[in-house]
N, C-alpha and C. Protein backbone atom coordinates (compact mmCIF):
# COMPACT_ATOMS: atom_id res chain seq x y z
N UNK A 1 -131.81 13.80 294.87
CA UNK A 1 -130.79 13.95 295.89
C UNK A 1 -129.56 14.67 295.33
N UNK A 2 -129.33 14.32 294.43
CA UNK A 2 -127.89 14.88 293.59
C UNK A 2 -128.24 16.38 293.43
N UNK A 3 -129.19 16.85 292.75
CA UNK A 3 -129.89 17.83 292.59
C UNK A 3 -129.75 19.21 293.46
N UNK A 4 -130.43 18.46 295.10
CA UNK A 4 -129.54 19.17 296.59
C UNK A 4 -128.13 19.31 296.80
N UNK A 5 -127.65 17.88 296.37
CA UNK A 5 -126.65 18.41 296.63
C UNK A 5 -125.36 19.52 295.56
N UNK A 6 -125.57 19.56 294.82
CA UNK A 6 -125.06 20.29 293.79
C UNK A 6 -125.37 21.50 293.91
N UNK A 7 -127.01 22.03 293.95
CA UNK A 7 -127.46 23.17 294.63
C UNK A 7 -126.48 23.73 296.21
N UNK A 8 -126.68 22.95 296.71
CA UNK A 8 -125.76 23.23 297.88
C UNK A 8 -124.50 23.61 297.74
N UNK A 9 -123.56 22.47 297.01
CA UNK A 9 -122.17 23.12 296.62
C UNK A 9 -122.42 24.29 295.90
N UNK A 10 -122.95 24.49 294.64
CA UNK A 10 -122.74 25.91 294.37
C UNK A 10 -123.25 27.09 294.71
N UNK A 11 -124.00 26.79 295.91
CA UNK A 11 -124.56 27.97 296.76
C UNK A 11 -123.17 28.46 297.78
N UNK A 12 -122.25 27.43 298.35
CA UNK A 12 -121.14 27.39 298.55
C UNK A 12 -120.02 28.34 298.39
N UNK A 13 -120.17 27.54 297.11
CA UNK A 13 -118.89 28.13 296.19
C UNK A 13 -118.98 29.28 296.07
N UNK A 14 -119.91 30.26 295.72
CA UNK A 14 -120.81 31.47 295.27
C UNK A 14 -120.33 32.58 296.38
N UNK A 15 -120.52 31.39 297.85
CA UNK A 15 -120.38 32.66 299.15
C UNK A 15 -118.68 32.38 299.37
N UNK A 16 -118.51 31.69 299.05
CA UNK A 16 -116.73 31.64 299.02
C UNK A 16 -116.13 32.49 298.66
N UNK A 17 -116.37 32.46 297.05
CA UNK A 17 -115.95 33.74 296.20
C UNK A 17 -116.12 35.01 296.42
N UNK A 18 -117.52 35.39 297.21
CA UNK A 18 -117.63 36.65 296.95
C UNK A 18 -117.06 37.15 298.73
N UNK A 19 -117.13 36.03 299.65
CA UNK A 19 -115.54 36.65 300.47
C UNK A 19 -114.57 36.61 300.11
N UNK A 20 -114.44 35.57 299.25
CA UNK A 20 -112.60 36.54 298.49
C UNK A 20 -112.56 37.51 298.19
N UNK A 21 -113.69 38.50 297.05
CA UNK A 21 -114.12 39.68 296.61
C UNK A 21 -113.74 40.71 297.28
N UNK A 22 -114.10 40.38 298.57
CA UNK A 22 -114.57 41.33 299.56
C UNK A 22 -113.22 41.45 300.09
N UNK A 23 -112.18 40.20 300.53
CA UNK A 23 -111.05 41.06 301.15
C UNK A 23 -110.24 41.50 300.15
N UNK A 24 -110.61 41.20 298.73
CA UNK A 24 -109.35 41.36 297.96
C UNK A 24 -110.00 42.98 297.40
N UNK A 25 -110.97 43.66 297.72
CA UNK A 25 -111.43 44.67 297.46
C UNK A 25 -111.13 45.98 298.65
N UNK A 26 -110.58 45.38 300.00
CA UNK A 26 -110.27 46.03 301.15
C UNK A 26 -108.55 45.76 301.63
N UNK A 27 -108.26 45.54 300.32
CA UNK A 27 -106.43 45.27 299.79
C UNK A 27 -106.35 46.55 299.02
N UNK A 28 -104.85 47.05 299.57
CA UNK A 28 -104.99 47.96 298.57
C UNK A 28 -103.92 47.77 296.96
N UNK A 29 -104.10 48.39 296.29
CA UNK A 29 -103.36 47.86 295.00
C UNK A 29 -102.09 48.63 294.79
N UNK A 30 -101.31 47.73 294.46
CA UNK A 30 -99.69 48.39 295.01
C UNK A 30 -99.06 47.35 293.35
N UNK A 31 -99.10 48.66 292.47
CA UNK A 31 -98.19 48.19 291.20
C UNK A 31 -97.36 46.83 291.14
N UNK A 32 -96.85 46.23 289.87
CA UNK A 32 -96.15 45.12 290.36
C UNK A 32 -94.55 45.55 290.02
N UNK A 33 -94.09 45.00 290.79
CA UNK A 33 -92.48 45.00 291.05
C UNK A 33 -91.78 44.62 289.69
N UNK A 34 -91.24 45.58 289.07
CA UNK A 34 -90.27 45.74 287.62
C UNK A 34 -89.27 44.52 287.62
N UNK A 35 -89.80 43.94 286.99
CA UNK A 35 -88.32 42.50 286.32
C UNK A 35 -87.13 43.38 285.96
N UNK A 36 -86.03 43.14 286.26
CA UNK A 36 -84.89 43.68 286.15
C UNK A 36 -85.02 42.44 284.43
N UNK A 37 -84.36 43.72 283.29
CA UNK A 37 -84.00 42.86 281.49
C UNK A 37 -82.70 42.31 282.25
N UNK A 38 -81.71 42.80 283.02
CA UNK A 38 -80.33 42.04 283.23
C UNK A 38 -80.09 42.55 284.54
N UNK A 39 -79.25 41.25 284.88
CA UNK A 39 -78.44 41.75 286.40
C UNK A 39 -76.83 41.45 286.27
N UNK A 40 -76.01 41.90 287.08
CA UNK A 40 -74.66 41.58 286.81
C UNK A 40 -74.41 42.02 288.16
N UNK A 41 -73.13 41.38 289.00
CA UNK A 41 -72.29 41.44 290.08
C UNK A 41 -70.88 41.89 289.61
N UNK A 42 -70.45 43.07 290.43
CA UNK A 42 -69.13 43.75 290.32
C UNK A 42 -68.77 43.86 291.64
N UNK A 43 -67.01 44.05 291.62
CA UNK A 43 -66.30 43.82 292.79
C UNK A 43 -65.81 45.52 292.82
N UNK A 44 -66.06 46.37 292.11
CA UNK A 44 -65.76 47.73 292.44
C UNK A 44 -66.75 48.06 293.29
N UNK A 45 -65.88 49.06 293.60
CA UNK A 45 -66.28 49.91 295.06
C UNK A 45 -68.28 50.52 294.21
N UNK A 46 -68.78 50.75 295.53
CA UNK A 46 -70.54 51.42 295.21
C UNK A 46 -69.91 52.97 294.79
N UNK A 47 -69.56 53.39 295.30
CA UNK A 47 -69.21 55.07 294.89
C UNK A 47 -68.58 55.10 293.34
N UNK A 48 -68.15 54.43 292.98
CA UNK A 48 -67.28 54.22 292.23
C UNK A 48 -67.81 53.89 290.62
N UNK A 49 -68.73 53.08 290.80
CA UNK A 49 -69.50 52.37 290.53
C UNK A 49 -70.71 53.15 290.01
N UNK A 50 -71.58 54.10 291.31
CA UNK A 50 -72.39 55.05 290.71
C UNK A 50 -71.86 56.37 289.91
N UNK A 51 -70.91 56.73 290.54
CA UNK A 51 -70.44 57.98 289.53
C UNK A 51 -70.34 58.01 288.25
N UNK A 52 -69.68 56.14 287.59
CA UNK A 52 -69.44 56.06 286.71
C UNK A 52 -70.47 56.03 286.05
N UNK A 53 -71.81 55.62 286.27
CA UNK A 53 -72.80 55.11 285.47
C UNK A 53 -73.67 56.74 285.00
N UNK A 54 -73.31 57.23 286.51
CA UNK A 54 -74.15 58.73 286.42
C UNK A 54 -73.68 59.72 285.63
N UNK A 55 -72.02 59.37 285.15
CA UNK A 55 -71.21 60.45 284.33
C UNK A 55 -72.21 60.55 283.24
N UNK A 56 -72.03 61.90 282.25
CA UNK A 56 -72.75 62.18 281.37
C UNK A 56 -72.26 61.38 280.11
N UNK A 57 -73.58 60.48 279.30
CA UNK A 57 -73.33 59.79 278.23
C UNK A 57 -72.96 60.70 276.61
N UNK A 58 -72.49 59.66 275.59
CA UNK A 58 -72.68 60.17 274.27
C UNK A 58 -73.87 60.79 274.35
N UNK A 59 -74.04 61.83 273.51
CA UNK A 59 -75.40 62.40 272.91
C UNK A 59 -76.42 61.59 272.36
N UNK A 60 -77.70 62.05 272.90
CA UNK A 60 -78.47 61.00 272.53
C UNK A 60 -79.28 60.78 273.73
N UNK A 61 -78.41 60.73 275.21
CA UNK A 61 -79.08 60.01 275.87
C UNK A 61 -78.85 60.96 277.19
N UNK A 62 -80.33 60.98 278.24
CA UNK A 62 -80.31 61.54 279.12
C UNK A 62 -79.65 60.77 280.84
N UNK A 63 -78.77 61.15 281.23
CA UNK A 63 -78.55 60.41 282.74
C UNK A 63 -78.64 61.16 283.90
N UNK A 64 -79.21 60.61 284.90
CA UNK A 64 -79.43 61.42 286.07
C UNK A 64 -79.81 60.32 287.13
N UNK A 65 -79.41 60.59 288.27
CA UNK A 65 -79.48 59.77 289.53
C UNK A 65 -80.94 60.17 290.16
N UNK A 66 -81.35 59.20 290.45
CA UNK A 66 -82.34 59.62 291.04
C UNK A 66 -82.47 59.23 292.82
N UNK A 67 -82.87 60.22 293.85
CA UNK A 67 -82.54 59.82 295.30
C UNK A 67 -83.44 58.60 295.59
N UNK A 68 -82.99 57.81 296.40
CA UNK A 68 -83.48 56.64 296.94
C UNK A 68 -83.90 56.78 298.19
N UNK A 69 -84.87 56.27 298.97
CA UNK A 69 -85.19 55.96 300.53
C UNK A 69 -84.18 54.70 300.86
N UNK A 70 -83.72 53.86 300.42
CA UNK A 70 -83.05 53.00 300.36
C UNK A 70 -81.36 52.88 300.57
N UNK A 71 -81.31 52.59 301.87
CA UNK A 71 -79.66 53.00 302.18
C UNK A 71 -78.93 52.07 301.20
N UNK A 72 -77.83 52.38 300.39
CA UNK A 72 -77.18 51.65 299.85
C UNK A 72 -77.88 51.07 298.44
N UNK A 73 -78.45 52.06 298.31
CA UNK A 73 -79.21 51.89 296.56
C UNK A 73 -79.36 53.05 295.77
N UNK A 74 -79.21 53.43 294.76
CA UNK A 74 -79.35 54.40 293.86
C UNK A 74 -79.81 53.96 292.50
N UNK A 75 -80.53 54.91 292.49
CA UNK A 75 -80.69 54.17 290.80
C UNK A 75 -80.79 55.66 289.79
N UNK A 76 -79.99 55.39 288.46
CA UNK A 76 -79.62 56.10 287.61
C UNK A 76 -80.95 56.19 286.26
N UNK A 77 -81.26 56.92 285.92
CA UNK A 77 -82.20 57.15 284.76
C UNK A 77 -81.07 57.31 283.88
N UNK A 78 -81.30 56.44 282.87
CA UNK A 78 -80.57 56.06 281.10
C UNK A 78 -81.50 55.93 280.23
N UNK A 79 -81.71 57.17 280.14
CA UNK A 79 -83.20 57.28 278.98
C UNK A 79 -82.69 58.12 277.47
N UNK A 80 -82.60 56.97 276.21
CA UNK A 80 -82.42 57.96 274.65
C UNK A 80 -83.09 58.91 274.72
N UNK A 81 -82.75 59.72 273.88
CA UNK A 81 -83.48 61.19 273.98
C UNK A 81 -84.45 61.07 273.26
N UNK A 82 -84.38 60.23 271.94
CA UNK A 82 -85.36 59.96 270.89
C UNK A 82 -86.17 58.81 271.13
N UNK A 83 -86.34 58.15 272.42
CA UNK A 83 -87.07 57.48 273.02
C UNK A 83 -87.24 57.51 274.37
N UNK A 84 -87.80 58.87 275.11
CA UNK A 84 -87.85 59.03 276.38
C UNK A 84 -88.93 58.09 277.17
N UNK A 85 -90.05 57.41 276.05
CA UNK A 85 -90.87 56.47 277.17
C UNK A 85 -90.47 54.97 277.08
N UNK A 86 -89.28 55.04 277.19
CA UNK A 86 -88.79 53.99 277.42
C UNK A 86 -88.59 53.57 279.26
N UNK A 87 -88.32 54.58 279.45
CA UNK A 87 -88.31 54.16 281.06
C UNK A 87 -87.35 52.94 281.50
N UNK A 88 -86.03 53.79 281.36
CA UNK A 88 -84.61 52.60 281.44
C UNK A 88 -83.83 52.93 282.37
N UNK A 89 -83.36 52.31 283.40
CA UNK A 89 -82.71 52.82 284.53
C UNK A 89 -82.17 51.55 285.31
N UNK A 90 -80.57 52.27 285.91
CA UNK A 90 -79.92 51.25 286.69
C UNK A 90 -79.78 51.09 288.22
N UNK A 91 -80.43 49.87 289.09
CA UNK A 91 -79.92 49.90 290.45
C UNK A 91 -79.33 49.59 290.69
N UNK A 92 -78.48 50.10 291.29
CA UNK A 92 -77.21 49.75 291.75
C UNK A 92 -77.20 49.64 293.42
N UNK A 93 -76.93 48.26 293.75
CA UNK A 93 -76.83 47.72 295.31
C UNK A 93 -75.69 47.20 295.93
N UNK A 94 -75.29 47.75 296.93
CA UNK A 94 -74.54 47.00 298.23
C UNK A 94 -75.22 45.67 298.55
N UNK A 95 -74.39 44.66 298.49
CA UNK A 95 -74.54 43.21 298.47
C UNK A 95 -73.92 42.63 300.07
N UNK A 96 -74.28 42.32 300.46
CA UNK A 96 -73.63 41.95 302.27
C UNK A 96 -72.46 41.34 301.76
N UNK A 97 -72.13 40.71 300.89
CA UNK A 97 -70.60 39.93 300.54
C UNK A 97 -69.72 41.16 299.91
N UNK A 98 -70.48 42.03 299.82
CA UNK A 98 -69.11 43.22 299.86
C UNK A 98 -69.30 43.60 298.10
N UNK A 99 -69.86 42.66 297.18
CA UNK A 99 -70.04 43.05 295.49
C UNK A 99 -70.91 44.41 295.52
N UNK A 100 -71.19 44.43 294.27
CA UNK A 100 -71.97 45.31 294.32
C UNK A 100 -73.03 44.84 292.78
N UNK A 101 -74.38 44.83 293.38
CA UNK A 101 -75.19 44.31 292.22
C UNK A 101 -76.06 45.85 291.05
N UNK A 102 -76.03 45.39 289.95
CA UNK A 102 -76.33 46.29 289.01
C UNK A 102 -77.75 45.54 288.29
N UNK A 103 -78.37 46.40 288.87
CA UNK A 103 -79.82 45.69 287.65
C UNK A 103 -80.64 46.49 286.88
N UNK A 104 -80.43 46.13 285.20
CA UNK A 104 -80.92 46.73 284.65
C UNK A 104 -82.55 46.91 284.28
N UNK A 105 -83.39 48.13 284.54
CA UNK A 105 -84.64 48.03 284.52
C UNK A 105 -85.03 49.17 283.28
N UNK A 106 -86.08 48.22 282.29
CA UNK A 106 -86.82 48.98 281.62
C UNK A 106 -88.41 48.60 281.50
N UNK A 107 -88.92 49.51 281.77
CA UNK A 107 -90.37 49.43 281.57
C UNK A 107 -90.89 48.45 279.82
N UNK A 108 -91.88 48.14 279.91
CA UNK A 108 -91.77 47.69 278.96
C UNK A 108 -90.98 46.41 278.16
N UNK A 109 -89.71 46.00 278.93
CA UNK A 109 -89.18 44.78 278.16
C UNK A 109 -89.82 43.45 277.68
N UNK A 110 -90.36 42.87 276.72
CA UNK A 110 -90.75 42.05 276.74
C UNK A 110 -89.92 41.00 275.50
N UNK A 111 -89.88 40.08 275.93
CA UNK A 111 -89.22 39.12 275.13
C UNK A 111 -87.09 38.89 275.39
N UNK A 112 -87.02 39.47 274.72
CA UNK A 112 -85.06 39.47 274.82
C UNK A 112 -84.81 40.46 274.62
N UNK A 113 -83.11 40.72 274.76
CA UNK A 113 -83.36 41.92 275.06
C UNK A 113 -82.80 42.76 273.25
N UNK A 114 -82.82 43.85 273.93
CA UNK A 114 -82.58 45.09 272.26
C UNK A 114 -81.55 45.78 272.83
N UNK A 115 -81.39 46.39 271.39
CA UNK A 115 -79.99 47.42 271.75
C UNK A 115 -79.88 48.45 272.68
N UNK A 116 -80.96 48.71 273.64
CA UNK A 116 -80.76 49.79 275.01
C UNK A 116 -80.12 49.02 276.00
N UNK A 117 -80.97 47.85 275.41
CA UNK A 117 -80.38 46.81 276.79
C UNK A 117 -79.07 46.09 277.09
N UNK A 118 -78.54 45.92 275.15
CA UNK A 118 -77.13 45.45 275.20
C UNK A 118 -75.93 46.87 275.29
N UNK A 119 -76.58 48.18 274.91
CA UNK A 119 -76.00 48.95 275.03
C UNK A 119 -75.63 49.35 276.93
N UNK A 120 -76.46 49.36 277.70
CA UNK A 120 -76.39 49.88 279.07
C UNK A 120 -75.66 48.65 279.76
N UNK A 121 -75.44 47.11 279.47
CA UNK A 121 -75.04 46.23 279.88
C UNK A 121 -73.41 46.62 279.52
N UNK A 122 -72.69 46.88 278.01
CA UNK A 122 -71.26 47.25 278.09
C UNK A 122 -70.96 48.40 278.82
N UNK A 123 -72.08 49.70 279.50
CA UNK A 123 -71.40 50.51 279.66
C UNK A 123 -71.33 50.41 281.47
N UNK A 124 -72.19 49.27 281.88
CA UNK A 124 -71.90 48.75 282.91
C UNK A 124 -70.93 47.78 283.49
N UNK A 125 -70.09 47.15 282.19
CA UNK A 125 -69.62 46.27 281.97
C UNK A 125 -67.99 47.02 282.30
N UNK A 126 -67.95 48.28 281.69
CA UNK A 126 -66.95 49.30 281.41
C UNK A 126 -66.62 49.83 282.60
N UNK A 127 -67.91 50.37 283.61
CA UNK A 127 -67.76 50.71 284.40
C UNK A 127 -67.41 49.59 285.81
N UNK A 128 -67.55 48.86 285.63
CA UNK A 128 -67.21 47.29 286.18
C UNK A 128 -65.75 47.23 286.76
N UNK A 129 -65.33 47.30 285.56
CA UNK A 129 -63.82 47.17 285.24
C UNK A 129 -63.89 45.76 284.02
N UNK A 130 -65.06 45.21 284.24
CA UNK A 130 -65.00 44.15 282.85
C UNK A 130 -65.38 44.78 281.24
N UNK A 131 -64.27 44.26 280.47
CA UNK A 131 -64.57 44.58 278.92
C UNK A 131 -65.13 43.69 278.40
């Protein structure tokens, strides 16, 4: 009796799974969404705010805005020159309470962060108005 029934459950289980298979195979696959290494809230103006980040850095490092579909978002490419696959860049958002949020994204971060990351945090920090 046990025998049936065990046969049965995993005859079950078997057709369970392979309809999960099936819708998760007629899903389409859509990358996963970048962990921001840091975020920070500023009370300067968004214009203000992006120009500063977009101004051209020390040598070394490439900056450029890149256009958004996203009203009230921009995000800046802050890529070393001597490490271009780093893939480091800032969004910068209009917050409904009127701040304005800064999140720092690099491909790749894993663990804590390194000196791109403490470096782009003071010069966001600068551009803030916080030292």
């Amino acid at each position: 009796m046990f025998k049936h029934l065990m046969v049965a459950t995993l005859i079950s289980l078997a057709a369970a799974a392979c309809s999960d298979v099936d819708k998760m195979a007629n899903q389409p696959l859509t990358p996963p969404k970048p962990v921001p290494a840091w975020s920070s809230v500023y009370t300067v103006p968004y214009d203000a705010m992006v120009t500063c980040l977009a101004a051209p850095a020390a040598s070394g490092f490439v900056v450029n805005i890149e256009p958004s579909s996203v009203p009230g978002t921009t995000s800046i490419l802050y890529v070393p020159q001597s490490a271009p696959q780093a893939e480091s860049r800032y969004v910068v958002r209009r917050v409904p309470d009127g701040t304005i949020q800064v999140d720092w994204i690099r491909i790749g971060t894993v663990g804590g962060l390194d000196w791109l990351d403490v470096q782009a945090r003071q010069r966001a920090n600068r551009c803030g108005g916080i030292s």
